[in-house]
N, C-alpha and C. Protein backbone atom coordinates (compact mmCIF):
# COMPACT_ATOMS: atom_id res chain seq x y z
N UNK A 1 227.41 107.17 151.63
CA UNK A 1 228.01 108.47 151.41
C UNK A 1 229.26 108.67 152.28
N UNK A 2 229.31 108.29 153.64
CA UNK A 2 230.56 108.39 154.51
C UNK A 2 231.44 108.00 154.32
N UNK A 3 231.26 106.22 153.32
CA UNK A 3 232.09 105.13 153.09
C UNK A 3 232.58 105.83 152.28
N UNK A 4 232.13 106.42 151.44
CA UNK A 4 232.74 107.06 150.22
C UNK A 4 233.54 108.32 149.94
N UNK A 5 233.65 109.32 151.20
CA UNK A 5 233.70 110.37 151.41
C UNK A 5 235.34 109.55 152.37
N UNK A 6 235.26 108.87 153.03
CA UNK A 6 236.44 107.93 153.92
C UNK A 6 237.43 107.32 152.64
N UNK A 7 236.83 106.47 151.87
CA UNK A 7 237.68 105.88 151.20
C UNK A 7 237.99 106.82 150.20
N UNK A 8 237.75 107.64 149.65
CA UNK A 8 238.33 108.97 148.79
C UNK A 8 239.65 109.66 149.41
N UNK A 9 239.03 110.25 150.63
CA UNK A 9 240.37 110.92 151.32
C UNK A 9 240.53 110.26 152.55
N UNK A 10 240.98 108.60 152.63
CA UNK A 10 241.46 108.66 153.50
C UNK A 10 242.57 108.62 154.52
N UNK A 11 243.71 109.09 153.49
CA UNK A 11 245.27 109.39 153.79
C UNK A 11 245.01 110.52 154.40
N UNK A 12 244.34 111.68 154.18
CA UNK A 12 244.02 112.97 154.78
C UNK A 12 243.30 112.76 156.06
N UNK A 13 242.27 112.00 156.17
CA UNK A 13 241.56 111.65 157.37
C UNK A 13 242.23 110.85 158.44
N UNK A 14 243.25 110.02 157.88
CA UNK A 14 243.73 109.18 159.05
C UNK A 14 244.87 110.12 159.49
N UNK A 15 245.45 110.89 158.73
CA UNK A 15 247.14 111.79 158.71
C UNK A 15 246.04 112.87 160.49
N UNK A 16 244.93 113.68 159.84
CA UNK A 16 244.52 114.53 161.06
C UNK A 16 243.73 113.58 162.22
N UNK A 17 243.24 112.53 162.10
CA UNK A 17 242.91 112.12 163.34
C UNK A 17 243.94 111.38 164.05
N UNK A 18 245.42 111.07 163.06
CA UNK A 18 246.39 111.06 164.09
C UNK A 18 247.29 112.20 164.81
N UNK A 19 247.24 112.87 164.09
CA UNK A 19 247.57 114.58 164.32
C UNK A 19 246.73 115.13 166.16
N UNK A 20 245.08 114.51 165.57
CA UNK A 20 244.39 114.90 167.18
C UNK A 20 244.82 114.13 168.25
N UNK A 21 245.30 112.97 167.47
CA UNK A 21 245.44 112.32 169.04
C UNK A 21 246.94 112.43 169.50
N UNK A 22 248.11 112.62 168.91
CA UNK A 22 248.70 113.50 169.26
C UNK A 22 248.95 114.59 170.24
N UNK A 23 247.99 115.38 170.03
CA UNK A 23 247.72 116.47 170.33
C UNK A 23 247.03 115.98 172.19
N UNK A 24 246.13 115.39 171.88
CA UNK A 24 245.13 115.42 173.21
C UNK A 24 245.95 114.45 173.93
N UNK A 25 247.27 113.65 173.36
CA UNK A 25 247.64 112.55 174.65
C UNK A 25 249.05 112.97 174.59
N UNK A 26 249.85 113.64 174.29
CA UNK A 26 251.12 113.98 174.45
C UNK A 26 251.53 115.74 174.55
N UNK A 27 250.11 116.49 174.53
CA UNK A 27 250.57 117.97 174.78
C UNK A 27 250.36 117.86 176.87
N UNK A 28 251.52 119.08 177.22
CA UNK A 28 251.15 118.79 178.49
C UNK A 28 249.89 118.88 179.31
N UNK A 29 249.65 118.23 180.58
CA UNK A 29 248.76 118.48 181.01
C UNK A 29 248.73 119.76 182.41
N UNK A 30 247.62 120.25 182.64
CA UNK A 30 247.70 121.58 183.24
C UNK A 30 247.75 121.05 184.96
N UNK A 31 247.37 119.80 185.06
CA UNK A 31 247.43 119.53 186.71
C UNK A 31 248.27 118.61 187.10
N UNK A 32 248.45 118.58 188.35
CA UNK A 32 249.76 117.86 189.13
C UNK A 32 249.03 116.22 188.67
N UNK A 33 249.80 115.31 187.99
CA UNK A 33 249.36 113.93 187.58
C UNK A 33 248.58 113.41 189.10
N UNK A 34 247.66 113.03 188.57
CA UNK A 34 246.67 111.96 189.29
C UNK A 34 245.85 112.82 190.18
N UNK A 35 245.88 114.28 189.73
CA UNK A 35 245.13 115.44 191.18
C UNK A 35 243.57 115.51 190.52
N UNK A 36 242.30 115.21 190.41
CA UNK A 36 241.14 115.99 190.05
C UNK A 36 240.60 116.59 190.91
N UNK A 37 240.62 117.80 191.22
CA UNK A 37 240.14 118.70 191.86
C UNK A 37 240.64 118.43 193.61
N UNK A 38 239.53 118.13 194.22
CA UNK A 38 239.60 117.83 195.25
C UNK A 38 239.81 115.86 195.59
N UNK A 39 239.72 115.61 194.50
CA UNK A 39 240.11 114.31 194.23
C UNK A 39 241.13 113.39 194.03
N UNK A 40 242.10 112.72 194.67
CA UNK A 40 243.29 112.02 194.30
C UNK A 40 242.96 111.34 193.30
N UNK A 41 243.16 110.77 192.03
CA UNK A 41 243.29 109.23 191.44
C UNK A 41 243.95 108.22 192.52
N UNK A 42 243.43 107.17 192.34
CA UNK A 42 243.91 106.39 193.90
C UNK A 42 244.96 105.38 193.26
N UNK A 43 246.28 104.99 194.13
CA UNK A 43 247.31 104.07 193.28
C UNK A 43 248.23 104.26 192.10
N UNK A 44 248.22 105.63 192.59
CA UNK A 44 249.36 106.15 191.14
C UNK A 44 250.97 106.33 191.95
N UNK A 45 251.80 105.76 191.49
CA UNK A 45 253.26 106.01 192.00
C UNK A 45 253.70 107.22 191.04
N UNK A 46 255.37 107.08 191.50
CA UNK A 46 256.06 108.11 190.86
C UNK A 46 257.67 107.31 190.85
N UNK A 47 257.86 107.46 189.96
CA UNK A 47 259.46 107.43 190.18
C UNK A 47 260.16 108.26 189.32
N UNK A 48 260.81 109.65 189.94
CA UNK A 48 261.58 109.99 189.35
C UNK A 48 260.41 111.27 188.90
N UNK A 49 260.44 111.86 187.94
CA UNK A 49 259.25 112.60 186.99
C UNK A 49 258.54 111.35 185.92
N UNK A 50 258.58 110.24 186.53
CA UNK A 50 257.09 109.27 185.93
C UNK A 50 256.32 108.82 187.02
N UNK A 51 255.03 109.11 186.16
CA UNK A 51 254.06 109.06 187.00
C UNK A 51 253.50 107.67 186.33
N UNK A 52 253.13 106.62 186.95
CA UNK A 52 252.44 105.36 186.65
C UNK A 52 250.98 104.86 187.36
N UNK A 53 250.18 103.94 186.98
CA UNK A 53 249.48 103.04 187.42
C UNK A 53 249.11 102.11 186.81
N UNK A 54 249.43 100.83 187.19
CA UNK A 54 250.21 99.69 186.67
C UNK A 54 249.16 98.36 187.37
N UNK A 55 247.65 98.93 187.79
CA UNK A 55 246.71 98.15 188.33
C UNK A 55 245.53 97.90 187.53
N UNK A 56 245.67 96.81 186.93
CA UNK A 56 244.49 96.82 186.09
C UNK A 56 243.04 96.81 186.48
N UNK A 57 242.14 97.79 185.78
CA UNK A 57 241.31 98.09 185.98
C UNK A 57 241.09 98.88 186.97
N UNK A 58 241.78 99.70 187.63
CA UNK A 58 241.75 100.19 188.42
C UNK A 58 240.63 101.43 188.88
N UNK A 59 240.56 101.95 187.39
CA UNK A 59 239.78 103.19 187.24
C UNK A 59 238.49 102.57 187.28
N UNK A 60 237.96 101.66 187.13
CA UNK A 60 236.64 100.81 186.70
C UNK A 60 236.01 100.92 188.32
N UNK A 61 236.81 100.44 189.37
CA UNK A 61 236.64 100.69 190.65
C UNK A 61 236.25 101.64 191.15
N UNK A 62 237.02 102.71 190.74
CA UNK A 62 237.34 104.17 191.36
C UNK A 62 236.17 105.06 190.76
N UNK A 63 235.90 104.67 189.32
CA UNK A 63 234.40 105.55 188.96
C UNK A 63 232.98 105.36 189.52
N UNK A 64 233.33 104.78 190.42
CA UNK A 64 231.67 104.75 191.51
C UNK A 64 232.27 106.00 192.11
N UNK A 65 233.15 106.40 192.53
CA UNK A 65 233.48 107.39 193.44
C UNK A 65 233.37 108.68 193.06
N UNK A 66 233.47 108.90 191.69
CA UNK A 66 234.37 109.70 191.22
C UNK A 66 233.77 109.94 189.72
N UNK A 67 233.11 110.60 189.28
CA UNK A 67 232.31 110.78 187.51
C UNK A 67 233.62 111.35 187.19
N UNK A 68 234.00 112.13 187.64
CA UNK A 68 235.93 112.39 186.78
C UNK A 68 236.63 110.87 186.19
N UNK A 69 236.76 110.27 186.93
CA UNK A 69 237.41 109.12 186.99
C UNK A 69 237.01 108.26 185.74
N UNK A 70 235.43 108.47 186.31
CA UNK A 70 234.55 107.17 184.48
C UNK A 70 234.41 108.09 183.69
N UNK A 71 234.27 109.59 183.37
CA UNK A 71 234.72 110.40 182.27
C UNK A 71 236.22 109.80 181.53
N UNK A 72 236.99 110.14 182.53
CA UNK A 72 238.08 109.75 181.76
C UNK A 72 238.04 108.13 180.68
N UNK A 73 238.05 107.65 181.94
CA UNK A 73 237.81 106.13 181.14
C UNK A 73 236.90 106.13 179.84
N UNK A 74 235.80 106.52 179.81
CA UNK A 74 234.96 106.55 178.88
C UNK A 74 235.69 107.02 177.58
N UNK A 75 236.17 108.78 177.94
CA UNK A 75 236.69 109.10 177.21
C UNK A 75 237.90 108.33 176.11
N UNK A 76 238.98 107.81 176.89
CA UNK A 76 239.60 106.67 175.77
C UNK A 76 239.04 105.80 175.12
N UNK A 77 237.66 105.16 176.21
CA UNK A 77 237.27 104.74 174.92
C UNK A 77 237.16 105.18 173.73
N UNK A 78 236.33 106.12 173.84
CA UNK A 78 235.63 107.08 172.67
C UNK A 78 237.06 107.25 171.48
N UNK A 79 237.86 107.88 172.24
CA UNK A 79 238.92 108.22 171.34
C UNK A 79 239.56 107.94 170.25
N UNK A 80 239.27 106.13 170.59
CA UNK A 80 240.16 105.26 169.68
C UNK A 80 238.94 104.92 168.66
N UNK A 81 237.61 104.68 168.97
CA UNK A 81 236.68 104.08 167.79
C UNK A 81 236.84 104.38 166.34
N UNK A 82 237.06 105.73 166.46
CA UNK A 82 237.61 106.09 164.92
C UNK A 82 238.98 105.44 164.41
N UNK A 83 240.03 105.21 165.20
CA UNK A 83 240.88 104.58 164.27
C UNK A 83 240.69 103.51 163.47
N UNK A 84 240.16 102.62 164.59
CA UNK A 84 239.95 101.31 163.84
C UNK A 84 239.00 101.45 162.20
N UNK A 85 237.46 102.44 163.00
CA UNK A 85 236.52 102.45 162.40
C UNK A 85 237.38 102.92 160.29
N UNK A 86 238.37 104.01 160.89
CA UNK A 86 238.86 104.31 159.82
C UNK A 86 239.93 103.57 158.80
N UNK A 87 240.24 102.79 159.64
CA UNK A 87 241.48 101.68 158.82
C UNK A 87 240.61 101.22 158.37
N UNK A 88 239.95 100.52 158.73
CA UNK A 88 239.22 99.53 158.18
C UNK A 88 238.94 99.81 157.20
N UNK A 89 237.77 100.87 156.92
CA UNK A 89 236.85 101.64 155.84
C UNK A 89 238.01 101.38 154.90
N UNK A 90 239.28 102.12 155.23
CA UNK A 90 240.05 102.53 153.87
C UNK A 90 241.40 101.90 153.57
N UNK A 91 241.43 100.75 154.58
CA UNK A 91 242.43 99.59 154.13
C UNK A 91 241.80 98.40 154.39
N UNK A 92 241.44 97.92 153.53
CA UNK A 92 241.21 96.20 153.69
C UNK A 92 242.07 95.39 154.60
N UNK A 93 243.56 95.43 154.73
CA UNK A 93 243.98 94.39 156.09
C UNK A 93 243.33 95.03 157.23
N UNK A 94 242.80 96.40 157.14
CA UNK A 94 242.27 96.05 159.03
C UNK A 94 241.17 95.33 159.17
N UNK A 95 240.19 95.15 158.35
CA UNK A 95 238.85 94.65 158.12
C UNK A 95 239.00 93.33 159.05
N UNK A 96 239.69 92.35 159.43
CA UNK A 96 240.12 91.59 160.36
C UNK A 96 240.17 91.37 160.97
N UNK A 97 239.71 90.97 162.67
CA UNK A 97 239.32 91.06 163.98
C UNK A 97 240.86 91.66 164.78
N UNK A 98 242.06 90.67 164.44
CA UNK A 98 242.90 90.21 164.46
C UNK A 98 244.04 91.61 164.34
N UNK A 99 243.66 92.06 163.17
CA UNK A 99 244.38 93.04 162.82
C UNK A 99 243.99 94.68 163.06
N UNK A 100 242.78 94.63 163.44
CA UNK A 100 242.26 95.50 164.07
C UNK A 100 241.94 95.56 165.48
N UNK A 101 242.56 94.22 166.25
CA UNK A 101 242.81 94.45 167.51
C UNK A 101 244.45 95.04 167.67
N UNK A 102 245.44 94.48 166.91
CA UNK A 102 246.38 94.29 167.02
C UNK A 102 247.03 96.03 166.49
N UNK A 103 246.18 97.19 166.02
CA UNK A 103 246.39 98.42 165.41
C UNK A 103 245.73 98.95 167.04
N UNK A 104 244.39 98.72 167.31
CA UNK A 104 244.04 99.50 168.54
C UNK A 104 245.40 99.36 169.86
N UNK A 105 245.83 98.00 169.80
CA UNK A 105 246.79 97.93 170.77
C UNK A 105 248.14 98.87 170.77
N UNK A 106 248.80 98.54 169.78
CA UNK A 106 249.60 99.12 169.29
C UNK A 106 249.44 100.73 169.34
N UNK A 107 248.72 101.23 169.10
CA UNK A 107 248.75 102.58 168.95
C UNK A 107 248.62 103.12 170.58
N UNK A 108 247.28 102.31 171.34
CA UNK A 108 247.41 102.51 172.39
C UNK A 108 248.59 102.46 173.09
N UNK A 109 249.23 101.35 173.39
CA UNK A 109 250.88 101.14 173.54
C UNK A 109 251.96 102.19 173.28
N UNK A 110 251.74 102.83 172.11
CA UNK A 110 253.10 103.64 171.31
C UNK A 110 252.47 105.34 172.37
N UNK A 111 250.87 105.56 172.53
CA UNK A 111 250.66 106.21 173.03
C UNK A 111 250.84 106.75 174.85
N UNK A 112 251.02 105.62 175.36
CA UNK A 112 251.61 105.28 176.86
C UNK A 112 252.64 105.18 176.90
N UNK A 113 253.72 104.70 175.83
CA UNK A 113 255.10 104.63 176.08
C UNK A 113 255.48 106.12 175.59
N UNK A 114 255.07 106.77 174.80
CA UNK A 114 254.90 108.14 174.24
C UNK A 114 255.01 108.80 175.48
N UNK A 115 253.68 108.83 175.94
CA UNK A 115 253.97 109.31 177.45
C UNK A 115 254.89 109.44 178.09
N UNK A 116 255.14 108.11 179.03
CA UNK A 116 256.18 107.71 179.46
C UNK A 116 257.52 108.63 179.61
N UNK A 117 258.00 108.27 177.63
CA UNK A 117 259.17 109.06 177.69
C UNK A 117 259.53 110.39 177.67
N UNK A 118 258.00 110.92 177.23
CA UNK A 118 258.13 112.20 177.72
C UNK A 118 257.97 112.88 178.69
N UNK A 119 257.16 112.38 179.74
CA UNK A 119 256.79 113.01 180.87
C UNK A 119 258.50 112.79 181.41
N UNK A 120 258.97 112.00 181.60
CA UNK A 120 260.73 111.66 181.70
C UNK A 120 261.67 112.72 181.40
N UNK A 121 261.31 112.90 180.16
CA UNK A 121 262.05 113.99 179.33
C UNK A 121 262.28 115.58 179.85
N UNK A 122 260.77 115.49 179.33
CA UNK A 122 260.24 117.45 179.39
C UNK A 122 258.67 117.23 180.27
N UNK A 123 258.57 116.67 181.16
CA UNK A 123 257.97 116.74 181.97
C UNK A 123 256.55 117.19 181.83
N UNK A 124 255.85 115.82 181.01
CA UNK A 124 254.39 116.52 180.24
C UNK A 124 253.12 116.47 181.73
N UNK A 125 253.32 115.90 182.79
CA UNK A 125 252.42 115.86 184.10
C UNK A 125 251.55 114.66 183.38
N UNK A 126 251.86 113.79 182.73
CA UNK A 126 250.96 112.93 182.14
C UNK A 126 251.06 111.36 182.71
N UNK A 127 249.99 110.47 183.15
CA UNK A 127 250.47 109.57 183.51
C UNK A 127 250.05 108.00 182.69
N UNK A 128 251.35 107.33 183.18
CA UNK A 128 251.29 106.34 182.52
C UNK A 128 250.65 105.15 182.94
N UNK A 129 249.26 104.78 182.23
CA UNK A 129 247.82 104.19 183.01
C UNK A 129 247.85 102.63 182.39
N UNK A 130 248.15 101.88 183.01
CA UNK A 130 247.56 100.59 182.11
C UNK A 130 245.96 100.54 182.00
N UNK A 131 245.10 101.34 182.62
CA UNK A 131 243.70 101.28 181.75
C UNK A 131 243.45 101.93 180.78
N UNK A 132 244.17 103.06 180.79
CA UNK A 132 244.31 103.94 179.23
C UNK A 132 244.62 102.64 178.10
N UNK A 133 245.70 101.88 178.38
CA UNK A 133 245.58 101.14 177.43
C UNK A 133 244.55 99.94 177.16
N UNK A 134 244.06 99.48 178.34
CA UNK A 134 242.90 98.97 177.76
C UNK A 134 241.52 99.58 177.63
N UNK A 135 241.33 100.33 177.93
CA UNK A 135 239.88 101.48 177.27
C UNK A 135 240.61 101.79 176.12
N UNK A 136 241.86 102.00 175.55
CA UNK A 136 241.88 102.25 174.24
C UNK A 136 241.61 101.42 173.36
N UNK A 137 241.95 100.14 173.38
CA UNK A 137 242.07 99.01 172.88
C UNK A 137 240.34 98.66 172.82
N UNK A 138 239.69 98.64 173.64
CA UNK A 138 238.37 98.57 173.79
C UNK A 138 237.86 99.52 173.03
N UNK A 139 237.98 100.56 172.67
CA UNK A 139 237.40 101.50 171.93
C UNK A 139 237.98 101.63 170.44
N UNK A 140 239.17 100.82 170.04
CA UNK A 140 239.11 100.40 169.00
C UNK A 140 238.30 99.20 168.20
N UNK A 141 238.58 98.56 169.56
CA UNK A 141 237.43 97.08 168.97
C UNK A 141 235.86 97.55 169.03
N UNK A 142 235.80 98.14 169.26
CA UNK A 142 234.10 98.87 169.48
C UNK A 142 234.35 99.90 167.95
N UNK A 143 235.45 100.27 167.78
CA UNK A 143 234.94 101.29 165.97
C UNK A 143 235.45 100.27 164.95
N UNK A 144 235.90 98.80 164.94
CA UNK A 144 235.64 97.64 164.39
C UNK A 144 234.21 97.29 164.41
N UNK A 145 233.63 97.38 165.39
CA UNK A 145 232.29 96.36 165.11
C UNK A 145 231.55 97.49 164.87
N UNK A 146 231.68 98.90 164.69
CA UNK A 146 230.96 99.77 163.98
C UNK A 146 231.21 99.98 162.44
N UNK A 147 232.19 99.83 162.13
CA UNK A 147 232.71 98.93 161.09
C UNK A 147 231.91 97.98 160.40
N UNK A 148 231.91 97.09 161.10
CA UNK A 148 231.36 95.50 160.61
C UNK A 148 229.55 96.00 160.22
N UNK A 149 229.20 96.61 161.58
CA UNK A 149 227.77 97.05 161.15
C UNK A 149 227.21 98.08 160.07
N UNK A 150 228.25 98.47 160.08
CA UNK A 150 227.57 99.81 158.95
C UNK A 150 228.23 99.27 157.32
N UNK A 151 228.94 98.69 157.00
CA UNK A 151 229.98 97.96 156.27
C UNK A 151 229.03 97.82 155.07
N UNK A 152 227.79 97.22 155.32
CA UNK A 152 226.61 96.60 154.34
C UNK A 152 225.67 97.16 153.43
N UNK A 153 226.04 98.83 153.59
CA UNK A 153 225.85 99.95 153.62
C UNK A 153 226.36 100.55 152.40
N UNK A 154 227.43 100.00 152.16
CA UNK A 154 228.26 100.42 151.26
C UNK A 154 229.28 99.37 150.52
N UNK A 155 228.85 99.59 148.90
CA UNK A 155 230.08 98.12 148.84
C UNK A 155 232.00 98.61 149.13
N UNK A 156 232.32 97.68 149.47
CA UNK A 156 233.82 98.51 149.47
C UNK A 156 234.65 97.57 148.71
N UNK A 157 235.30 98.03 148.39
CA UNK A 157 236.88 97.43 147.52
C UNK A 157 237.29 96.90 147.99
N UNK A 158 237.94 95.54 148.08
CA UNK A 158 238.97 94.51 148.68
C UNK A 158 240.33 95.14 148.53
């Protein structure tokens, strides 16, 4: 029923879940970059009005310390599962390991450089994380193999 309800409308479904993410990674943010509460993010520079952290895995470390910290992380994961999960369903080239790594990246990517140039610009307080991009990327390849599993479920169109 989902498969079918996806591959019917899914120019409409992919148009608003790119619309949300949009929304949740390029509207500004309300706190000074890298501040949670009483909490620094640890290893974030600045140059200029960009804010970076450019240490991989960094946050993976820092969430023993910090449930803000592995919220976040988690959260990108989460974010991205639907893209993939949704190309796939309703275009046959993502169905592909390959090509559905290569869409999670990418988007992740366009979404950090997105950043980037705007926090530059008009000053969104947003920072530019190389683990954002790989928890995104990870959470696309994770709504691929939700994909792959539920797939059997439903016949789909080549």
């Amino acid at each position: 029923m989902i498969f079918k309800l996806i591959n019917k409308h899914h120019k409409i479904l992919i148009a608003l879940y790119l619309m949300i993410l949009v929304l949740l990674c390029w509207l500004p943010a309300k706190t000074y970059p890298g501040q949670f509460g009483n909490f620094n993010y640890p290893n974030i520079k600045n140059t200029g009005r960009l804010w970076y952290q450019i240490i991989p895995l960094n946050s993976v470390y820092y969430s023993f310390t910090s449930p803000k910290v592995f919220l976040q992380s988690f959260f990108n994961i989460l974010m991205t599962i639907p893209l993939t999960f949704l190309f796939a369903v309703a275009l046959p080239k993502y169905r592909d390991l390959k090509n559905a790594f290569l869409l999670a990246f990418t988007i992740s990517f366009v979404i950090e450089f997105g950043q980037a140039i705007l926090d530059v610009t008009v000053q969104l307080n947003r920072i530019v994380d190389v683990d954002d991009l790989i928890f995104n990327t990870i959470g696309g390849l994770l709504g691929y193999a939700l994909f792959n599993l539920t797939k059997k479920h439903y016949h789909l169109t080549k």
